[in-house]
Structures are given as C-alpha cells and as structure tokens.
PDB file of N, CA and C in Angstrom:
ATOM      1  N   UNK A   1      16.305-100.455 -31.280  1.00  0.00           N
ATOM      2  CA  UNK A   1      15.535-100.211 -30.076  1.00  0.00           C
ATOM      3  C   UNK A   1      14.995 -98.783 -30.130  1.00  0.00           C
ATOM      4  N   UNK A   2      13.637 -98.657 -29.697  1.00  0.00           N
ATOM      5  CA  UNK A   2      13.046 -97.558 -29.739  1.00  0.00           C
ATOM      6  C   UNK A   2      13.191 -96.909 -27.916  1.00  0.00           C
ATOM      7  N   UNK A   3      13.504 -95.707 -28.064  1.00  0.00           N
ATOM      8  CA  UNK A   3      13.299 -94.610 -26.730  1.00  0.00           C
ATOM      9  C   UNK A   3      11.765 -93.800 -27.168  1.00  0.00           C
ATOM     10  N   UNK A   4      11.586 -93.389 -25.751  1.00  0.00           N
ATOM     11  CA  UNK A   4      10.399 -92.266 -25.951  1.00  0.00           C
ATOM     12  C   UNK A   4      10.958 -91.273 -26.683  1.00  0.00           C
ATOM     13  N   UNK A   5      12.149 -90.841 -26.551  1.00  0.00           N
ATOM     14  CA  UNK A   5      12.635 -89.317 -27.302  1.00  0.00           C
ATOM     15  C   UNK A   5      12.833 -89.665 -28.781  1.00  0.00           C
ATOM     16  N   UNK A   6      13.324 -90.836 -29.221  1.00  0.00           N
ATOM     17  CA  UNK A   6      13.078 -91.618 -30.614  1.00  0.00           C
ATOM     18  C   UNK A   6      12.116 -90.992 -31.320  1.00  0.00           C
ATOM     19  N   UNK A   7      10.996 -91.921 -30.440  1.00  0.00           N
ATOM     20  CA  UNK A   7       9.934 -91.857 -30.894  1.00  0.00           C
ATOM     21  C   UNK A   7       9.268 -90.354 -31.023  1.00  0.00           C
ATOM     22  N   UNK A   8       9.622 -89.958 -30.333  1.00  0.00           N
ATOM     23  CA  UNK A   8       9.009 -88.436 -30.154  1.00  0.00           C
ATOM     24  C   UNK A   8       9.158 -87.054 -31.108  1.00  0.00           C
ATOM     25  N   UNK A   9      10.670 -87.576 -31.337  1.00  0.00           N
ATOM     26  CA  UNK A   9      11.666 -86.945 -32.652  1.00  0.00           C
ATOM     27  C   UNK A   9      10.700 -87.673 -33.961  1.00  0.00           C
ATOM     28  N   UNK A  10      10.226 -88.648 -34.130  1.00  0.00           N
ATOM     29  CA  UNK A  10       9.862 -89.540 -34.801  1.00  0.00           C
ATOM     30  C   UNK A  10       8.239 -88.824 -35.072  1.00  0.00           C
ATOM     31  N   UNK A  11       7.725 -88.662 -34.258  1.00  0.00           N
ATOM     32  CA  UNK A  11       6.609 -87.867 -33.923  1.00  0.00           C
ATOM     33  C   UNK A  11       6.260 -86.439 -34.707  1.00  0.00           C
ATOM     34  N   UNK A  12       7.434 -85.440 -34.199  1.00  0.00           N
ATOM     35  CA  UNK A  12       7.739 -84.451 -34.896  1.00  0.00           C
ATOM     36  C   UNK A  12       7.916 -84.343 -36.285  1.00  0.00           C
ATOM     37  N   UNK A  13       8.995 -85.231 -37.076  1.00  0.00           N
ATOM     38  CA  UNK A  13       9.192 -85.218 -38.092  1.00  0.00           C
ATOM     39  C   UNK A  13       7.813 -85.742 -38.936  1.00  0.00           C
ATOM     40  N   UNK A  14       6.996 -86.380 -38.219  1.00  0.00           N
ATOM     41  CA  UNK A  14       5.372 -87.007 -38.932  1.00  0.00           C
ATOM     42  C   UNK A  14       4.718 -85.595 -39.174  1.00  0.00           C
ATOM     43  N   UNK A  15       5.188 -84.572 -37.909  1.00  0.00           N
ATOM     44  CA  UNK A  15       3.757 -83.781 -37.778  1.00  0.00           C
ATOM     45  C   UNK A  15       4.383 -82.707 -38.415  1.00  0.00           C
ATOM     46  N   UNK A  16       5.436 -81.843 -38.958  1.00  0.00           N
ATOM     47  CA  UNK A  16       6.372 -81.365 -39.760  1.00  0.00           C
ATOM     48  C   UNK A  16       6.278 -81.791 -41.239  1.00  0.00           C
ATOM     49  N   UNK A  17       6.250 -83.025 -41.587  1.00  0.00           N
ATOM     50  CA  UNK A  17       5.589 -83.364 -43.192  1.00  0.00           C
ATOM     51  C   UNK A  17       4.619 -82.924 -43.479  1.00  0.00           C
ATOM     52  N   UNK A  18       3.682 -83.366 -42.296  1.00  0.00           N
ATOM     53  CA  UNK A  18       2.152 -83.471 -42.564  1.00  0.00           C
ATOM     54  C   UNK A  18       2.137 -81.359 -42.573  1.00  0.00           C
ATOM     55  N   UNK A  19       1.670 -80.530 -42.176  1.00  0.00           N
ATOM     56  CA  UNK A  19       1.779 -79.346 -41.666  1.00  0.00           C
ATOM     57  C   UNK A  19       2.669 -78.876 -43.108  1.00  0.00           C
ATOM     58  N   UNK A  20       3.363 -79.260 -43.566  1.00  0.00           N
ATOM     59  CA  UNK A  20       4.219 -78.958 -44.967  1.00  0.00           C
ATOM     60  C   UNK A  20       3.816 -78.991 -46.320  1.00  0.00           C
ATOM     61  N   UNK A  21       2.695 -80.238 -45.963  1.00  0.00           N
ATOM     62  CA  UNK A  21       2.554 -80.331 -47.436  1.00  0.00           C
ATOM     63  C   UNK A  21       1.403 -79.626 -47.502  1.00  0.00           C
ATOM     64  N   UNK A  22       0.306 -79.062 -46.781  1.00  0.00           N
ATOM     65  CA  UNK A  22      -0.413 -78.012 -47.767  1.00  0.00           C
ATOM     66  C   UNK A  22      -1.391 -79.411 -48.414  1.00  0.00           C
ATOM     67  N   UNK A  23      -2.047 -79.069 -49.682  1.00  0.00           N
ATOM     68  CA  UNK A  23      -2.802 -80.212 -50.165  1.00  0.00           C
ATOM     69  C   UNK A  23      -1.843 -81.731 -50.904  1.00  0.00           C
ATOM     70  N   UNK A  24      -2.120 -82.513 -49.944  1.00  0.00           N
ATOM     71  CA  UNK A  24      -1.404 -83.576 -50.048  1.00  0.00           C
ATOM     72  C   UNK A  24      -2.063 -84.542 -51.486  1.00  0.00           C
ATOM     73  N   UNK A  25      -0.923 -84.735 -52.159  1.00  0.00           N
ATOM     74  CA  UNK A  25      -1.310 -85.864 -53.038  1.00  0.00           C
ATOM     75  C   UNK A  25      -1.607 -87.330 -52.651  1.00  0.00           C
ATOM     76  N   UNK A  26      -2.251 -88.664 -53.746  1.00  0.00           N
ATOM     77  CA  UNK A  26      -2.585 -89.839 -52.839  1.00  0.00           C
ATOM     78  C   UNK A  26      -1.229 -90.287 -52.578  1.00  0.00           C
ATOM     79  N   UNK A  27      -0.094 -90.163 -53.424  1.00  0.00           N
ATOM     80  CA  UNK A  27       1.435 -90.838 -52.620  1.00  0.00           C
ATOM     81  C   UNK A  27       1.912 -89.915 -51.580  1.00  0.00           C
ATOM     82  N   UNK A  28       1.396 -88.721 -51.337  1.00  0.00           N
ATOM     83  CA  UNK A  28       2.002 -88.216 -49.999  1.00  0.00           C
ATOM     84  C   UNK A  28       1.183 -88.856 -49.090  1.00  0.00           C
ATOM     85  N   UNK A  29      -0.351 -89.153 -48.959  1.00  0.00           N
ATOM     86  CA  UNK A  29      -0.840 -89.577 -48.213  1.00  0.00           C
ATOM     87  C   UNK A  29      -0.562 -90.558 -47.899  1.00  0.00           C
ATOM     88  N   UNK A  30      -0.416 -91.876 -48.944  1.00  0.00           N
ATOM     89  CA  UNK A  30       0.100 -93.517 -48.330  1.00  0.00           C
ATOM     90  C   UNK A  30       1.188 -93.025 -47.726  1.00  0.00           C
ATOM     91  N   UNK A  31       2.382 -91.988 -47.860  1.00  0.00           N
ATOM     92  CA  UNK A  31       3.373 -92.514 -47.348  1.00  0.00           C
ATOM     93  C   UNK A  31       3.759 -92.285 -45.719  1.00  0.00           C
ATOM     94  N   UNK A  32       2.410 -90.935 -45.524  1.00  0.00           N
ATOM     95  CA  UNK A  32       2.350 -90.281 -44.592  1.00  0.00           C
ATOM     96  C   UNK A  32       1.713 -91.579 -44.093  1.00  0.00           C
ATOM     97  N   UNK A  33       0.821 -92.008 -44.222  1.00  0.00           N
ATOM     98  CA  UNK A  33      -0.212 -93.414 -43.250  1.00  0.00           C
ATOM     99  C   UNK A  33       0.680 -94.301 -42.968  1.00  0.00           C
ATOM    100  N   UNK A  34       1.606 -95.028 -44.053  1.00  0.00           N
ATOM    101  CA  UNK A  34       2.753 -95.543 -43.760  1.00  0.00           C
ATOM    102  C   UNK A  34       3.581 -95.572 -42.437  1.00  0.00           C
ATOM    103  N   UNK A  35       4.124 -94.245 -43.012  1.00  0.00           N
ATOM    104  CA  UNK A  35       5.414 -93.741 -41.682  1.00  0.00           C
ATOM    105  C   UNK A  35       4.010 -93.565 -40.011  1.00  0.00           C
ATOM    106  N   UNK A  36       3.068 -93.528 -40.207  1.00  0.00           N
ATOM    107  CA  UNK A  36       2.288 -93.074 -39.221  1.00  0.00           C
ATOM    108  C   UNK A  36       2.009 -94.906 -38.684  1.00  0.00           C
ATOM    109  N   UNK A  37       1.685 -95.645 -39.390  1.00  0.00           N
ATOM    110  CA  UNK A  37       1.447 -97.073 -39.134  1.00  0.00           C
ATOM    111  C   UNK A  37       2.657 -97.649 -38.742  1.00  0.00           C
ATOM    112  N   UNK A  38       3.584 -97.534 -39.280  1.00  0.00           N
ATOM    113  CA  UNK A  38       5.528 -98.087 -38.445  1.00  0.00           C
ATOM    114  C   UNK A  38       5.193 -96.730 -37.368  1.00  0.00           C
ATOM    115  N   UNK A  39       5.714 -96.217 -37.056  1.00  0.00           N
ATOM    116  CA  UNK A  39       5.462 -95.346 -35.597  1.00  0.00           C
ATOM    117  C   UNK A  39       4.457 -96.086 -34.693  1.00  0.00           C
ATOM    118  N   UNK A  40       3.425 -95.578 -35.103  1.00  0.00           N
ATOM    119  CA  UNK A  40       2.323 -97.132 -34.274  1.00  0.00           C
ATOM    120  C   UNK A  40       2.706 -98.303 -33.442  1.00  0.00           C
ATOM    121  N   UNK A  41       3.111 -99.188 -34.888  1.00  0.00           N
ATOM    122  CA  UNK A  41       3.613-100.079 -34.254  1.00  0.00           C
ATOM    123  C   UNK A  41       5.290-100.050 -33.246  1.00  0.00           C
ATOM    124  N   UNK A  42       5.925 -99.008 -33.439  1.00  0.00           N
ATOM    125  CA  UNK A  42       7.359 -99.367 -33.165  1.00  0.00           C
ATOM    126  C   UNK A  42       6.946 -99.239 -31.456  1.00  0.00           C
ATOM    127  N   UNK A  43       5.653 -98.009 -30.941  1.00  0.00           N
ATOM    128  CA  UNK A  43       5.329 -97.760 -29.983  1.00  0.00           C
ATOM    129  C   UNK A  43       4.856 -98.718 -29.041  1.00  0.00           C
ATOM    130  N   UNK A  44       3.863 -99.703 -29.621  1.00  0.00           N
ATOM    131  CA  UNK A  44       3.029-101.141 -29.567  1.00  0.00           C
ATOM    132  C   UNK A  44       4.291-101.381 -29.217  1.00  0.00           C
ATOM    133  N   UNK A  45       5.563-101.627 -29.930  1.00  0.00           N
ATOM    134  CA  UNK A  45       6.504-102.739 -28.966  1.00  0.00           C
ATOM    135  C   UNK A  45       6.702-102.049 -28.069  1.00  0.00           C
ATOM    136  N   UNK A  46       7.173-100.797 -27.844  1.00  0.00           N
ATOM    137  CA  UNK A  46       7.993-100.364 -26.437  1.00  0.00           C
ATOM    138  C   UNK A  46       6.865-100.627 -25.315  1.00  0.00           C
ATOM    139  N   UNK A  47       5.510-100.596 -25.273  1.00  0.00           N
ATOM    140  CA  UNK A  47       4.716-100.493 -24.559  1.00  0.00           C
ATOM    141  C   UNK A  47       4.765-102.238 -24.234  1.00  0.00           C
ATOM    142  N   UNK A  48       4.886-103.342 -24.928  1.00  0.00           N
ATOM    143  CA  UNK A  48       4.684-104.350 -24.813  1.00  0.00           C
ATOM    144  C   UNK A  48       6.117-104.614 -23.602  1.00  0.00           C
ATOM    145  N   UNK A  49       7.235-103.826 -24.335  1.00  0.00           N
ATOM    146  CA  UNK A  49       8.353-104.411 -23.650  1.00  0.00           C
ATOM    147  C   UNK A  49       8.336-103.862 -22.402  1.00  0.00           C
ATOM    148  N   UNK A  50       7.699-102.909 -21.764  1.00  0.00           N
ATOM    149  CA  UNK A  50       7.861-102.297 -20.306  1.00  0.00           C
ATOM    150  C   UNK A  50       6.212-103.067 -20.014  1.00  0.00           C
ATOM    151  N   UNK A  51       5.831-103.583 -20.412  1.00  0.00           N
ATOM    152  CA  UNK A  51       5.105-103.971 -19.934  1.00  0.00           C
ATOM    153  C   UNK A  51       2.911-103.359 -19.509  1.00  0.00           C
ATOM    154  N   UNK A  52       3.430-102.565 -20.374  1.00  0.00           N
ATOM    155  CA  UNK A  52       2.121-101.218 -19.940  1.00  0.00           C
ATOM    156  C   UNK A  52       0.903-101.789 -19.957  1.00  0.00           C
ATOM    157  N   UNK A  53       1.112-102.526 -20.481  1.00  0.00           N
ATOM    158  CA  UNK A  53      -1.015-102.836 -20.678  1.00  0.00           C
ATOM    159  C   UNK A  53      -1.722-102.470 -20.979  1.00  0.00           C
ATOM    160  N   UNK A  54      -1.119-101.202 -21.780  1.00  0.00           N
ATOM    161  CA  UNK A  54      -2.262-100.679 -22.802  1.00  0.00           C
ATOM    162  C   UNK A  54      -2.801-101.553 -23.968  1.00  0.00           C
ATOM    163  N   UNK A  55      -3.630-101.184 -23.963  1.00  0.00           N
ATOM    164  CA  UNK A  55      -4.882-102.077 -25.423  1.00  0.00           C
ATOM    165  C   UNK A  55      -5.610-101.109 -26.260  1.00  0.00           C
ATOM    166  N   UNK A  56      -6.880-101.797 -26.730  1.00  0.00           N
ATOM    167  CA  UNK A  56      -7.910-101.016 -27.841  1.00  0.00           C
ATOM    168  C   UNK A  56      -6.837-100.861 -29.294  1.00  0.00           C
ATOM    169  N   UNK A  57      -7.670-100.082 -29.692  1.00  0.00           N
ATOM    170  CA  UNK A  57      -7.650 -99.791 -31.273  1.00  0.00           C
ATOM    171  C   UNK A  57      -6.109 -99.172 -31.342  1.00  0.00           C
ATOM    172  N   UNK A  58      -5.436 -97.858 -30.838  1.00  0.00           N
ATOM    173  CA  UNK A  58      -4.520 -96.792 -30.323  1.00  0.00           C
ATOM    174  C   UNK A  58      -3.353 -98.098 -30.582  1.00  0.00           C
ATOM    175  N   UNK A  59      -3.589 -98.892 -29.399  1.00  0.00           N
ATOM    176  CA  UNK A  59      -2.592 -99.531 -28.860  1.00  0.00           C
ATOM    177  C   UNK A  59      -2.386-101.004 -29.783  1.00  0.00           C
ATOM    178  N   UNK A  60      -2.950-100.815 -30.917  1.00  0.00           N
ATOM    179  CA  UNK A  60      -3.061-102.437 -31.565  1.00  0.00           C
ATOM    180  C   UNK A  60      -1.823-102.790 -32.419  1.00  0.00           C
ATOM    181  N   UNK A  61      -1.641-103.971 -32.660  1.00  0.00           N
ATOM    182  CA  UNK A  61      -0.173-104.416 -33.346  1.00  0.00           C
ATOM    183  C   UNK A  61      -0.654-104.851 -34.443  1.00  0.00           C
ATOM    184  N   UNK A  62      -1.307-104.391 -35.226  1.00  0.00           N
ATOM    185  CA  UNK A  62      -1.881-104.298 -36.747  1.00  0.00           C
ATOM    186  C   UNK A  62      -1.861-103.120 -37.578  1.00  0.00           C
ATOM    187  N   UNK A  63      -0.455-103.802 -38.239  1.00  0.00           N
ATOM    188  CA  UNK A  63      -0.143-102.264 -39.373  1.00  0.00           C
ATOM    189  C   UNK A  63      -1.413-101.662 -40.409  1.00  0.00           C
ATOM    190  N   UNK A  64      -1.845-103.327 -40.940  1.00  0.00           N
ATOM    191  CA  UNK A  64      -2.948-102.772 -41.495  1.00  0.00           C
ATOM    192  C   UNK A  64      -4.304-102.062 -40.543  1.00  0.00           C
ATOM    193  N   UNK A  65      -4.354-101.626 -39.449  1.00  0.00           N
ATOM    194  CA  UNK A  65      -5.729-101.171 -38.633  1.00  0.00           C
ATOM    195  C   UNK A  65      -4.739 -99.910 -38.744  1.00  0.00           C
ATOM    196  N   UNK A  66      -3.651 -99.495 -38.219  1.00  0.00           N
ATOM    197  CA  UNK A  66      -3.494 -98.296 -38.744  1.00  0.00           C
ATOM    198  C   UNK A  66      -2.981 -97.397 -39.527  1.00  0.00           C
ATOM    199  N   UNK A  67      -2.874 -97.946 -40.689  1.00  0.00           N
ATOM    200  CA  UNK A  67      -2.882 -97.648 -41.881  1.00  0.00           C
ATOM    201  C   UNK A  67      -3.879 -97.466 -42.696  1.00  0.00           C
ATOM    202  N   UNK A  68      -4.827 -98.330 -42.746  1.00  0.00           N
ATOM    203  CA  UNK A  68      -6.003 -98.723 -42.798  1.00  0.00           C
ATOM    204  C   UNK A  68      -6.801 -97.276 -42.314  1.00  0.00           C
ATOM    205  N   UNK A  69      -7.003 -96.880 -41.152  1.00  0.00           N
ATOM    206  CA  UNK A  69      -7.423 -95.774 -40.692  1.00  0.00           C
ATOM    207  C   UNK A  69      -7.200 -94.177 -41.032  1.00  0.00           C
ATOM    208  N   UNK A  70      -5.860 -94.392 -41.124  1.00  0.00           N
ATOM    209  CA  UNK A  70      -4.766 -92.923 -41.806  1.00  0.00           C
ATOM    210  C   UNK A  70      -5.805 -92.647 -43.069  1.00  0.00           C
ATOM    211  N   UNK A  71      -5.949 -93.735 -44.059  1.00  0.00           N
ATOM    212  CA  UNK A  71      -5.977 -94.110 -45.359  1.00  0.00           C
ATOM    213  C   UNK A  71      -7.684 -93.208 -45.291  1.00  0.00           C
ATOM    214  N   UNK A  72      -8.269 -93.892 -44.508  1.00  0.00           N
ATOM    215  CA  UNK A  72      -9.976 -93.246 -44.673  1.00  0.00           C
ATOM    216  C   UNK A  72     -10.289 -91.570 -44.642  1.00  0.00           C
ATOM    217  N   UNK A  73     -11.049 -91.558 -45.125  1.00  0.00           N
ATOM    218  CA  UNK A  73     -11.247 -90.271 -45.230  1.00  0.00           C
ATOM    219  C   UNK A  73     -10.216 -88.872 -44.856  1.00  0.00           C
ATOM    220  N   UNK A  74     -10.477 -87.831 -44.211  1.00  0.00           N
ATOM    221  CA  UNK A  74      -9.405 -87.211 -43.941  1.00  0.00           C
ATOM    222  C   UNK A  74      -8.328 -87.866 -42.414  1.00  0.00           C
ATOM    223  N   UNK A  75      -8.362 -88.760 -42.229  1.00  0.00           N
ATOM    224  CA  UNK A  75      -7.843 -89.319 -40.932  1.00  0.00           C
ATOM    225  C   UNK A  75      -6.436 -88.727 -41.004  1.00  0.00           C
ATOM    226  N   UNK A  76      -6.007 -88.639 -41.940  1.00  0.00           N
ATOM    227  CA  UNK A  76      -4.497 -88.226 -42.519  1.00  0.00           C
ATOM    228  C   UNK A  76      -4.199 -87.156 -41.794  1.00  0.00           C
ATOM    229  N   UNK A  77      -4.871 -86.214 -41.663  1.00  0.00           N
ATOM    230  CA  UNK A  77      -4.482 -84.979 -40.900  1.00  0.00           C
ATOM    231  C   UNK A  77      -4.689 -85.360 -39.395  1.00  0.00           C
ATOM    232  N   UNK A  78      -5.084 -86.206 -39.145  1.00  0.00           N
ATOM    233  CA  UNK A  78      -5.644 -86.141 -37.675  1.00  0.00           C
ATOM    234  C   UNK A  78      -4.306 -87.468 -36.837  1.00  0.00           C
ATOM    235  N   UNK A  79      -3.454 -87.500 -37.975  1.00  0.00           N
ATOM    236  CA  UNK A  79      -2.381 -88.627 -37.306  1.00  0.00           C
ATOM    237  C   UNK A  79      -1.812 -88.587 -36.256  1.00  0.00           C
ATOM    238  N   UNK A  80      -1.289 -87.074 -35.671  1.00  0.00           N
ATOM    239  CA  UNK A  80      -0.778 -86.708 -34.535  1.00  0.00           C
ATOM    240  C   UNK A  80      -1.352 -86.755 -33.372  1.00  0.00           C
ATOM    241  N   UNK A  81      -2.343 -86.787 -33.529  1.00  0.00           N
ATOM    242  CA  UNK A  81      -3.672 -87.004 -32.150  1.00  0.00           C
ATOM    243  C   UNK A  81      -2.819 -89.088 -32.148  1.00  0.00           C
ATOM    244  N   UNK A  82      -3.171 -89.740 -32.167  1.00  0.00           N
ATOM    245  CA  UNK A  82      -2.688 -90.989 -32.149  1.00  0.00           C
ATOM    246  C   UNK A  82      -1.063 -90.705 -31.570  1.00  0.00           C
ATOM    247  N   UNK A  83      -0.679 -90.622 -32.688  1.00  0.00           N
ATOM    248  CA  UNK A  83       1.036 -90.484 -32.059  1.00  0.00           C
ATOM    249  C   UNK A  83       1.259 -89.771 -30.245  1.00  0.00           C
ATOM    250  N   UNK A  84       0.976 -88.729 -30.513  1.00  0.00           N
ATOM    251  CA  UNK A  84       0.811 -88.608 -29.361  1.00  0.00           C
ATOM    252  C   UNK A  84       0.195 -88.706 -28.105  1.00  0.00           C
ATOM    253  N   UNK A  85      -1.104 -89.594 -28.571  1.00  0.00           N
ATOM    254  CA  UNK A  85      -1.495 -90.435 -27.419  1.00  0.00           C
ATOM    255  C   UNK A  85      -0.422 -91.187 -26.604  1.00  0.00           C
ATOM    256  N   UNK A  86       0.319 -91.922 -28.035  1.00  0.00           N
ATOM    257  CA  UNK A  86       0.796 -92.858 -27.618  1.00  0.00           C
ATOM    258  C   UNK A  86       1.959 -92.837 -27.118  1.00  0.00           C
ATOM    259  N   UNK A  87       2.733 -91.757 -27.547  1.00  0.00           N
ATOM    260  CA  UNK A  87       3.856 -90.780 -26.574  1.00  0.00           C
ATOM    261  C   UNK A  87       3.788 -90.655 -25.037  1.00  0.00           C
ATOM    262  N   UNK A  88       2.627 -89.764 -24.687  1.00  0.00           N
ATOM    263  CA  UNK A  88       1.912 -89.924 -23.631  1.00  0.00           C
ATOM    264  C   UNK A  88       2.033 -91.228 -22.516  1.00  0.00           C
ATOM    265  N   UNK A  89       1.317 -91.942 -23.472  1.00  0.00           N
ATOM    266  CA  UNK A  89       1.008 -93.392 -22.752  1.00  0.00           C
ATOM    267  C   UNK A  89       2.758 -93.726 -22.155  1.00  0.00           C
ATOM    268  N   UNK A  90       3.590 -93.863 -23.436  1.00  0.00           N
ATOM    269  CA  UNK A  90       4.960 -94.409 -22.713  1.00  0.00           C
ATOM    270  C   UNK A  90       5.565 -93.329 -22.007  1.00  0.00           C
ATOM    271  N   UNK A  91       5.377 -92.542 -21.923  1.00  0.00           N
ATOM    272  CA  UNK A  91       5.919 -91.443 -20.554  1.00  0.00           C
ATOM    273  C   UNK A  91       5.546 -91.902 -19.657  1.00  0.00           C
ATOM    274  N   UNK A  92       4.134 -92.160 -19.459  1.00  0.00           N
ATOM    275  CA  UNK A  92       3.438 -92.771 -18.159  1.00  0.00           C
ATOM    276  C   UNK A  92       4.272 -93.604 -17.699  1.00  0.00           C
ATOM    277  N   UNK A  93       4.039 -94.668 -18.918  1.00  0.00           N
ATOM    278  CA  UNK A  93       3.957 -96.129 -18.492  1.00  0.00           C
ATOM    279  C   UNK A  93       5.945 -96.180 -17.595  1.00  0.00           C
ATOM    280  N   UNK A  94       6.511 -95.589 -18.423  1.00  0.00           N
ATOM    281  CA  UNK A  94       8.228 -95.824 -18.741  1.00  0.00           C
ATOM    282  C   UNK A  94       8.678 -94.553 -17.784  1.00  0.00           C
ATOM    283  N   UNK A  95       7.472 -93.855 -16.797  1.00  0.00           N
ATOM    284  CA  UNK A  95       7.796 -93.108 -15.585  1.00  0.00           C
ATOM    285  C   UNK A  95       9.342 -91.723 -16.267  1.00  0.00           C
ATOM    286  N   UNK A  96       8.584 -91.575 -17.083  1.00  0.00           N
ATOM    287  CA  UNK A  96       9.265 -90.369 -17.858  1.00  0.00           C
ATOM    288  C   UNK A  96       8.962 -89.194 -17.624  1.00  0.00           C
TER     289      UNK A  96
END
C-alpha cells in the first residue's frame, strides 16, 4: 500500500538520482523513466482508491504513456514536475 509520504520519499529519492547524475547515460535514463513510470502509476492507484477523479495524460494508468514520455527527448529531467503534480493532487484529494 502506497501513503502520500511513501510516495513523496519516493519522489525525493527520483529527484536526488536525477540532480546526481550530472550527464546521464541511455541506462541511467531508462531506469530513471522506469522508476518515474512505477511512481506514476503507484499514484494512479492511490488516487483511484480515494476516489479523486483525477484524469488526462498526468493521471493515466499506462506505464507505457509514461515511460514513453520520460524516454522522449529531454523529458528525463523534467520528471519531477509530474511527480509532484501528482503528490499535490493526493494531498488534495486525501485532505492532507
């Protein structure tokens, strides 16, 4: 079971790799899109299970859409903008 603080710790440790590695190789990058696409989704469930109603692209339960995305161009650096949307969102939603 995922918590917001989970996730959030979960969050950190994404944006702490990323911020570390300086010029990333292509296996730091899959693995970074990876761990960024499971985060995604682990969020997609908590939001499903309280019920939030969030949607769109952010909020989708397709590993490959965000992975897929990480993967394009420099998106890789820009992973934390997402994550923490979606942090955000379950604070809202989960009255945190």
């Amino acid at each position: 079971m995922f918590t917001t603080k989970a996730l959030t710790l979960s969050a950190l440790s994404l944006s702490m790799a990323i911020m570390s590695s300086g010029m990333a190789s292509a296996d730091d990058i899959e693995k970074k899109c990876r761990i960024y696409a499971n985060t995604a989704l682990a969020q997609y469930n908590v939001a499903i299970k309280h019920n939030c109603g969030y949607g769109g692209p952010v909020w989708s339960n397709d590993f490959m859409h965000h992975y897929g995305w990480c993967l394009r161009g420099n998106n890789h650096k820009q992973v934390q903008w997402g994550t923490n949307l979606r942090i955000k969102g379950l604070k809202t939603c989960k009255g945190n």
